[in-house]
PDB file of N, CA and C in Angstrom:
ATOM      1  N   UNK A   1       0.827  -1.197   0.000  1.00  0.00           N
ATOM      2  CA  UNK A   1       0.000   0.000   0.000  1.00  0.00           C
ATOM      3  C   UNK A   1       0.864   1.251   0.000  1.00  0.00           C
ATOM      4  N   UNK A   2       2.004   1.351   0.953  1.00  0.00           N
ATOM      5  CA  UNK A   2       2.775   2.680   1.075  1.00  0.00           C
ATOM      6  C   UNK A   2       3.624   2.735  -0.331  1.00  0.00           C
ATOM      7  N   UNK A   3       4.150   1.728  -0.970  1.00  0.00           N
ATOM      8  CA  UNK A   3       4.506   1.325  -2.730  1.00  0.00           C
ATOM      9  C   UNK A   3       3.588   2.247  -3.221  1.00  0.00           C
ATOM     10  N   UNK A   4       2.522   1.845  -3.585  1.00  0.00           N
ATOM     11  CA  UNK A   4       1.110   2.527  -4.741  1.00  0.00           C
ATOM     12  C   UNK A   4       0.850   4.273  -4.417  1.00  0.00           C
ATOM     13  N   UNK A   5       0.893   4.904  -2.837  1.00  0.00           N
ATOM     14  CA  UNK A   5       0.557   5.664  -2.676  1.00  0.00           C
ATOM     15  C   UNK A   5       2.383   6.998  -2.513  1.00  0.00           C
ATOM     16  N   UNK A   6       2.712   6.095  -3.116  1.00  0.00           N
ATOM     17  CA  UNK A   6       4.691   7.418  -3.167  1.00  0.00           C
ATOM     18  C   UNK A   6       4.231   7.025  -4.519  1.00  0.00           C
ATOM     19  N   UNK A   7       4.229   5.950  -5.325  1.00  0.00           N
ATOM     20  CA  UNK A   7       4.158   6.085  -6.849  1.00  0.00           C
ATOM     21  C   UNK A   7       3.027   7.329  -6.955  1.00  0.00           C
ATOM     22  N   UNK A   8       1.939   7.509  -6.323  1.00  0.00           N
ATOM     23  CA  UNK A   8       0.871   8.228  -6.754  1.00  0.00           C
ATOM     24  C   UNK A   8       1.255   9.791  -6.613  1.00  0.00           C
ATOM     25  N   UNK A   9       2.243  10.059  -5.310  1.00  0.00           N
ATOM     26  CA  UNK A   9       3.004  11.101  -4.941  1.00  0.00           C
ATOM     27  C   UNK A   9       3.970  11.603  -6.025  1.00  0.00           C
ATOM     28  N   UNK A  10       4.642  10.829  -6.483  1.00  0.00           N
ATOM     29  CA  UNK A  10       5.598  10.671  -7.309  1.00  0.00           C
ATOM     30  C   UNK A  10       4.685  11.540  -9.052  1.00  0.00           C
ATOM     31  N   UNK A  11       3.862  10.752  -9.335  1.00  0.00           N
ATOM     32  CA  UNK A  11       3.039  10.618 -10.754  1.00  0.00           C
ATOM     33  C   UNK A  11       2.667  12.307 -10.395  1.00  0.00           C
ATOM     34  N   UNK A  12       1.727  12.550  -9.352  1.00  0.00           N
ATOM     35  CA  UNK A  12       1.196  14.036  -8.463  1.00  0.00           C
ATOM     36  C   UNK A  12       2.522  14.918  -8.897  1.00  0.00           C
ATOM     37  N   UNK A  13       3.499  14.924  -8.161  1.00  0.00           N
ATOM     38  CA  UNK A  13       4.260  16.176  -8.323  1.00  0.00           C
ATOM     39  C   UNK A  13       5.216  16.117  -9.496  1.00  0.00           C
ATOM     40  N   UNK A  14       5.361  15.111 -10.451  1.00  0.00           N
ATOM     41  CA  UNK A  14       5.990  15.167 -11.457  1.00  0.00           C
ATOM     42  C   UNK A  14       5.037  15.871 -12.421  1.00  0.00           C
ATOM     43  N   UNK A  15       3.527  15.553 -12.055  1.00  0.00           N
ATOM     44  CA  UNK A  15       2.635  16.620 -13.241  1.00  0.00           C
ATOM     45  C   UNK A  15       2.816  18.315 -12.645  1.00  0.00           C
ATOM     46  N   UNK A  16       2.288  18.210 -11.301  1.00  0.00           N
ATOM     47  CA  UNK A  16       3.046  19.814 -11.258  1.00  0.00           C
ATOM     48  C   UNK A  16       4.298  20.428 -11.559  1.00  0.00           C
ATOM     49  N   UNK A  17       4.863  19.452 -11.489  1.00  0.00           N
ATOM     50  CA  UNK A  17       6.941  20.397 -11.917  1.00  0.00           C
ATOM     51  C   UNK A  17       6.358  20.481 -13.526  1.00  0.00           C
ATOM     52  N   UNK A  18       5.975  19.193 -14.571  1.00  0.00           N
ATOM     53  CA  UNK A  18       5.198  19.675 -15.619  1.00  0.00           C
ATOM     54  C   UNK A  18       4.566  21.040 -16.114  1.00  0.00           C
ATOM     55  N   UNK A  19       3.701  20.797 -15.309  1.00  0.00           N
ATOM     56  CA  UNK A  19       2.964  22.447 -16.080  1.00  0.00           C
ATOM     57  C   UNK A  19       3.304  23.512 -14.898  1.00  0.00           C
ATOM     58  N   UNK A  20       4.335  23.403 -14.365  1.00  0.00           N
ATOM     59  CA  UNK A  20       4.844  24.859 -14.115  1.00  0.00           C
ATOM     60  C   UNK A  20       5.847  24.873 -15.077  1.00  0.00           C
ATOM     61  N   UNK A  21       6.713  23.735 -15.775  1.00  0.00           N
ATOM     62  CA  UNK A  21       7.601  24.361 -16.805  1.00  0.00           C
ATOM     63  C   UNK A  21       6.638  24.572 -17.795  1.00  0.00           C
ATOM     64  N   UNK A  22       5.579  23.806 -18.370  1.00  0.00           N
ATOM     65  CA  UNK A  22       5.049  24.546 -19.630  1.00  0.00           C
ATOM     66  C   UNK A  22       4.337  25.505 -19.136  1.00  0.00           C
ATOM     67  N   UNK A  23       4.213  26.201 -17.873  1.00  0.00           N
ATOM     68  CA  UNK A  23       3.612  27.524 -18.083  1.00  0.00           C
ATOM     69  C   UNK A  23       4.764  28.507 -18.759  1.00  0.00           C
ATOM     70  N   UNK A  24       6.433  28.015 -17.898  1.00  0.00           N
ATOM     71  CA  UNK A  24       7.166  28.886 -18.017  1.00  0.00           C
ATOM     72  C   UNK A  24       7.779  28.956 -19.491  1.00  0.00           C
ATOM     73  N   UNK A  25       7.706  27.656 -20.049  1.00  0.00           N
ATOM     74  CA  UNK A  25       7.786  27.626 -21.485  1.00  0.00           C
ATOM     75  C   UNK A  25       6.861  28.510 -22.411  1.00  0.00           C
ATOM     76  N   UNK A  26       5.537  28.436 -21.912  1.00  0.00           N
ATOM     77  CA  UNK A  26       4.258  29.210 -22.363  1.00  0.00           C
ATOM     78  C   UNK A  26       4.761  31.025 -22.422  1.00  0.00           C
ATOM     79  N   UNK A  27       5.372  31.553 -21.364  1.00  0.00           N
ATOM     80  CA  UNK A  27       5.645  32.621 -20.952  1.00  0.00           C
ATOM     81  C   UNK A  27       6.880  32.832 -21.890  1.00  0.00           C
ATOM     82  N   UNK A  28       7.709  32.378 -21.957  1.00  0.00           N
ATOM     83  CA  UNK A  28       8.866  32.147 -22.817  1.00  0.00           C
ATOM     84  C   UNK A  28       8.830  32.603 -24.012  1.00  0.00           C
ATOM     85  N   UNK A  29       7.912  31.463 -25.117  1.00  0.00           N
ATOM     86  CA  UNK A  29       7.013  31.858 -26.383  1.00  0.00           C
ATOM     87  C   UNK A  29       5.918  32.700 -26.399  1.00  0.00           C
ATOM     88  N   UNK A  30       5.337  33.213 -25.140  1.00  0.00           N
ATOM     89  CA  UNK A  30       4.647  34.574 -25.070  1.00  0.00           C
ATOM     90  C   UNK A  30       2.923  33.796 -25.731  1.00  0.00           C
ATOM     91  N   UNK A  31       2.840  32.216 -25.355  1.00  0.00           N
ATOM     92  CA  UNK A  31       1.863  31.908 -25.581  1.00  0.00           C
ATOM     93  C   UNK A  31       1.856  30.689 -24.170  1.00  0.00           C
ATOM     94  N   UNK A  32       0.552  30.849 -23.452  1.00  0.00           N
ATOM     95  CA  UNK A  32       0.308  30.441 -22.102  1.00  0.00           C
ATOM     96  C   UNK A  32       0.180  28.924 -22.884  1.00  0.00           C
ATOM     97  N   UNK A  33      -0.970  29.432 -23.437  1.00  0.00           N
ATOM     98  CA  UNK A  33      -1.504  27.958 -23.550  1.00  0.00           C
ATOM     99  C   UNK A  33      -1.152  27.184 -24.392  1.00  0.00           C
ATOM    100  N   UNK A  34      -0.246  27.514 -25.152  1.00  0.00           N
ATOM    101  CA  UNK A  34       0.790  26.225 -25.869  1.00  0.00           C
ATOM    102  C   UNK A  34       1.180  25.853 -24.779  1.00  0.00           C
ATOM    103  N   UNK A  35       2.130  26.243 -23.863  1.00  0.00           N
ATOM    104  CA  UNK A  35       2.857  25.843 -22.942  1.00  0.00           C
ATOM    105  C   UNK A  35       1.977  24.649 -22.219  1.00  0.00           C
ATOM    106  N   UNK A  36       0.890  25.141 -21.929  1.00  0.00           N
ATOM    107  CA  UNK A  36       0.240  24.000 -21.480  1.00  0.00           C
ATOM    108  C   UNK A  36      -0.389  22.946 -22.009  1.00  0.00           C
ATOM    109  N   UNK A  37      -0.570  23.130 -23.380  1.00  0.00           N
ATOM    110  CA  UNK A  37      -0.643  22.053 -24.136  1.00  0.00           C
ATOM    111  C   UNK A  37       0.418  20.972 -24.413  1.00  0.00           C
ATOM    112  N   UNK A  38       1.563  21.733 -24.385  1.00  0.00           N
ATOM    113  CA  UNK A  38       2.816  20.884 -24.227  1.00  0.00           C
ATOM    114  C   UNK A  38       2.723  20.134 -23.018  1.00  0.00           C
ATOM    115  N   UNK A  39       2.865  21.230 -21.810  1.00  0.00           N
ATOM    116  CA  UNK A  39       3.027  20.273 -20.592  1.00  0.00           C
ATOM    117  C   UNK A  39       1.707  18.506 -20.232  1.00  0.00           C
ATOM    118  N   UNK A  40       0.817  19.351 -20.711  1.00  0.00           N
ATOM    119  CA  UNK A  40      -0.490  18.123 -20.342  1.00  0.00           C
ATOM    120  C   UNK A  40      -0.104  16.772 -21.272  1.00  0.00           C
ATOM    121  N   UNK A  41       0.013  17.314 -22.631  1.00  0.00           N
ATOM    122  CA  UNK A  41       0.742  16.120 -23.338  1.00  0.00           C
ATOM    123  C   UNK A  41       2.178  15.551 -22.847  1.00  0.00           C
ATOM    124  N   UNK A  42       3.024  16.068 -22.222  1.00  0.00           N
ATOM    125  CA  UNK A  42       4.108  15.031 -21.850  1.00  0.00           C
ATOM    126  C   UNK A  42       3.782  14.876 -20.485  1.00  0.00           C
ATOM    127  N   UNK A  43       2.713  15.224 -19.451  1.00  0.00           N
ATOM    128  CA  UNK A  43       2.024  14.838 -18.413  1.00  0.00           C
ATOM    129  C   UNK A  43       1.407  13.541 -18.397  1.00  0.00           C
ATOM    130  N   UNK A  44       0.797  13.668 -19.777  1.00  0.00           N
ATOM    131  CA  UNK A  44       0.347  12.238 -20.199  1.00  0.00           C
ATOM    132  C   UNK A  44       0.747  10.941 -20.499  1.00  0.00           C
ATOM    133  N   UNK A  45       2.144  11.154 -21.026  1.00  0.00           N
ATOM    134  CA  UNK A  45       3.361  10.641 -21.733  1.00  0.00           C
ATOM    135  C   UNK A  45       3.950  10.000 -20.232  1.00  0.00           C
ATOM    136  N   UNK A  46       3.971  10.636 -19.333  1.00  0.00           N
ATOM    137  CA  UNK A  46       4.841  10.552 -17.715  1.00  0.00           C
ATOM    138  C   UNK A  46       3.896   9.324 -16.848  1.00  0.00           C
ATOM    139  N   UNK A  47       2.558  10.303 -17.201  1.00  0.00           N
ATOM    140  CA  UNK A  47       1.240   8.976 -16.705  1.00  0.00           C
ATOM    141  C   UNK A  47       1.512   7.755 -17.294  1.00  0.00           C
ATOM    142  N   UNK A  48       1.544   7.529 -18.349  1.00  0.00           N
ATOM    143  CA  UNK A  48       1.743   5.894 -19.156  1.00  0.00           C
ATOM    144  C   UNK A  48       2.810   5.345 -18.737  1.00  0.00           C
ATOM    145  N   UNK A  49       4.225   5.808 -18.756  1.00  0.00           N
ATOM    146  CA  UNK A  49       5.656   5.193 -18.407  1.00  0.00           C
ATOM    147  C   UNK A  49       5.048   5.557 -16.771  1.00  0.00           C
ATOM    148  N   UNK A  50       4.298   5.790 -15.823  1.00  0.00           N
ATOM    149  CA  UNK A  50       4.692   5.386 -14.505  1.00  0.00           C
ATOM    150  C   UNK A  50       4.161   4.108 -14.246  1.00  0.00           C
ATOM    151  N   UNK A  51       2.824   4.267 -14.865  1.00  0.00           N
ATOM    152  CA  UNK A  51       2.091   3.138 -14.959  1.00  0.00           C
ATOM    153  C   UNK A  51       2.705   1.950 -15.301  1.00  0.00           C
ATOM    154  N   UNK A  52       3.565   2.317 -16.582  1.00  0.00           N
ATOM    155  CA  UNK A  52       4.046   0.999 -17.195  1.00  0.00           C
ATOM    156  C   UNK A  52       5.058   0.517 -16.314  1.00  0.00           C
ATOM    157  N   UNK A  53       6.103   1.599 -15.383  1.00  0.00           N
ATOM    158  CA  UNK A  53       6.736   0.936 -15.005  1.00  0.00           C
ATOM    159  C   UNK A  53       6.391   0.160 -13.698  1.00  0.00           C
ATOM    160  N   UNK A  54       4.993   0.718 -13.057  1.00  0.00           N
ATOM    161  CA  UNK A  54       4.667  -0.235 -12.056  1.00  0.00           C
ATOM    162  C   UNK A  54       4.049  -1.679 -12.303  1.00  0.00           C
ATOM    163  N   UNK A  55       3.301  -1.825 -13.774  1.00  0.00           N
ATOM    164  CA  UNK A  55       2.973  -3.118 -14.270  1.00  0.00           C
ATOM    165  C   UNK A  55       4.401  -3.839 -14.453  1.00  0.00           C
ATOM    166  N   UNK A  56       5.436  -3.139 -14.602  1.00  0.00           N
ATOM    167  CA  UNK A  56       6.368  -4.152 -14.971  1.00  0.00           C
ATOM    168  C   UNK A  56       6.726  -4.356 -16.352  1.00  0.00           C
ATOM    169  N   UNK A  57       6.151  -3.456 -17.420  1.00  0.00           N
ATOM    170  CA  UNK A  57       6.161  -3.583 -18.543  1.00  0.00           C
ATOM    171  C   UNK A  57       7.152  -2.272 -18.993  1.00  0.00           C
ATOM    172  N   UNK A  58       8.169  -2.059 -18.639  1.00  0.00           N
ATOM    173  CA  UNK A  58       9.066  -1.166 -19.196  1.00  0.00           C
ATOM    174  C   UNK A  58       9.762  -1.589 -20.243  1.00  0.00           C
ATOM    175  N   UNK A  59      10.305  -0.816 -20.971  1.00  0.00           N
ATOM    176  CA  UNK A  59      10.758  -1.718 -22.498  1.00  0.00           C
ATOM    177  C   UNK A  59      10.072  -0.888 -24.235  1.00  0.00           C
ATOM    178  N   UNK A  60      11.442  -0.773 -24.883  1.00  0.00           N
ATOM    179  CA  UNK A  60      10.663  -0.405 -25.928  1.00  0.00           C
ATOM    180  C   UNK A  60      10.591  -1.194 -27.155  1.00  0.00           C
ATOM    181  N   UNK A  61      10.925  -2.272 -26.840  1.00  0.00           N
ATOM    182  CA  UNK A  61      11.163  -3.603 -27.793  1.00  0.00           C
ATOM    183  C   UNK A  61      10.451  -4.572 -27.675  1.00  0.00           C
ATOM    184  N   UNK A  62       9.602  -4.868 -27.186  1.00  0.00           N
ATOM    185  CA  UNK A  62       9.116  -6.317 -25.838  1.00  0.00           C
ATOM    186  C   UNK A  62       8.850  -7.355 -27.049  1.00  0.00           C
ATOM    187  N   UNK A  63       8.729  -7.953 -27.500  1.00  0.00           N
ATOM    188  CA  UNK A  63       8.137  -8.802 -28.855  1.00  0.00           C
ATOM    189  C   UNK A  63       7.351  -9.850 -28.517  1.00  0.00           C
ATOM    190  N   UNK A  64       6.669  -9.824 -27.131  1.00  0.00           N
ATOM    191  CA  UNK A  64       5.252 -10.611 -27.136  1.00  0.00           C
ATOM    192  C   UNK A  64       4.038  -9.595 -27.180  1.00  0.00           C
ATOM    193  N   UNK A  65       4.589  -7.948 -26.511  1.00  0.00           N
ATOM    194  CA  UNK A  65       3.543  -7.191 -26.416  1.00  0.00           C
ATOM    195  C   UNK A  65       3.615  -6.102 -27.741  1.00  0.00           C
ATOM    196  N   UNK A  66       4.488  -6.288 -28.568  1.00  0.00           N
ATOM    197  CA  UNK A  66       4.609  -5.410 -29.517  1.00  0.00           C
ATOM    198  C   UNK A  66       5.429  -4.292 -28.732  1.00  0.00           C
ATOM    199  N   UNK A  67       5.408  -2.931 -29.663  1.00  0.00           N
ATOM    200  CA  UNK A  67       6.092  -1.830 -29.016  1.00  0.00           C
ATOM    201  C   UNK A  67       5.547  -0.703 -28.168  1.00  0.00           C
ATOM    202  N   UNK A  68       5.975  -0.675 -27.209  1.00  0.00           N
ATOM    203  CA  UNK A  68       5.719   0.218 -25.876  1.00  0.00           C
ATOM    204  C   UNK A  68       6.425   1.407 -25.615  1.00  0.00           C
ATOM    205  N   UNK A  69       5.928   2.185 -24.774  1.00  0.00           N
ATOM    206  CA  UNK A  69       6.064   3.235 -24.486  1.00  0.00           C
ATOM    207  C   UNK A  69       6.881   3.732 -23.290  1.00  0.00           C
TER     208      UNK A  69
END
């Protein structure tokens, strides 16, 4: 249980360090909400590889499951 709930901590503040850089990226290019379109999409990208790496399925080759993320 204390495993699942630091991964969940972990997944939590890796999306906020996320979209505070794509805000600051946003601010950067003088457009907010690209920035955050960026950040939510590699937020998303961060969600799948945490996931994957708690299933155990890390790997970008695997050749029973095809190719992963």
């Amino acid at each position: 249980m204390a495993g699942s709930k630091k991964q969940r901590w972990t997944w939590l503040s890796g999306t906020v360090v996320l979209l505070i850089l794509g805000i600051v990226i946003g601010l950067i290019l003088q457009n907010v909400w690209l920035g955050l379109l960026l950040a939510a999409i590699v937020s998303l990208v961060w969600l799948i590889a945490v996931e994957s790496r708690k299933g155990g399925n890390t790997g970008v080759n695997d050749e029973s499951h095809g190719i992963e993320l």
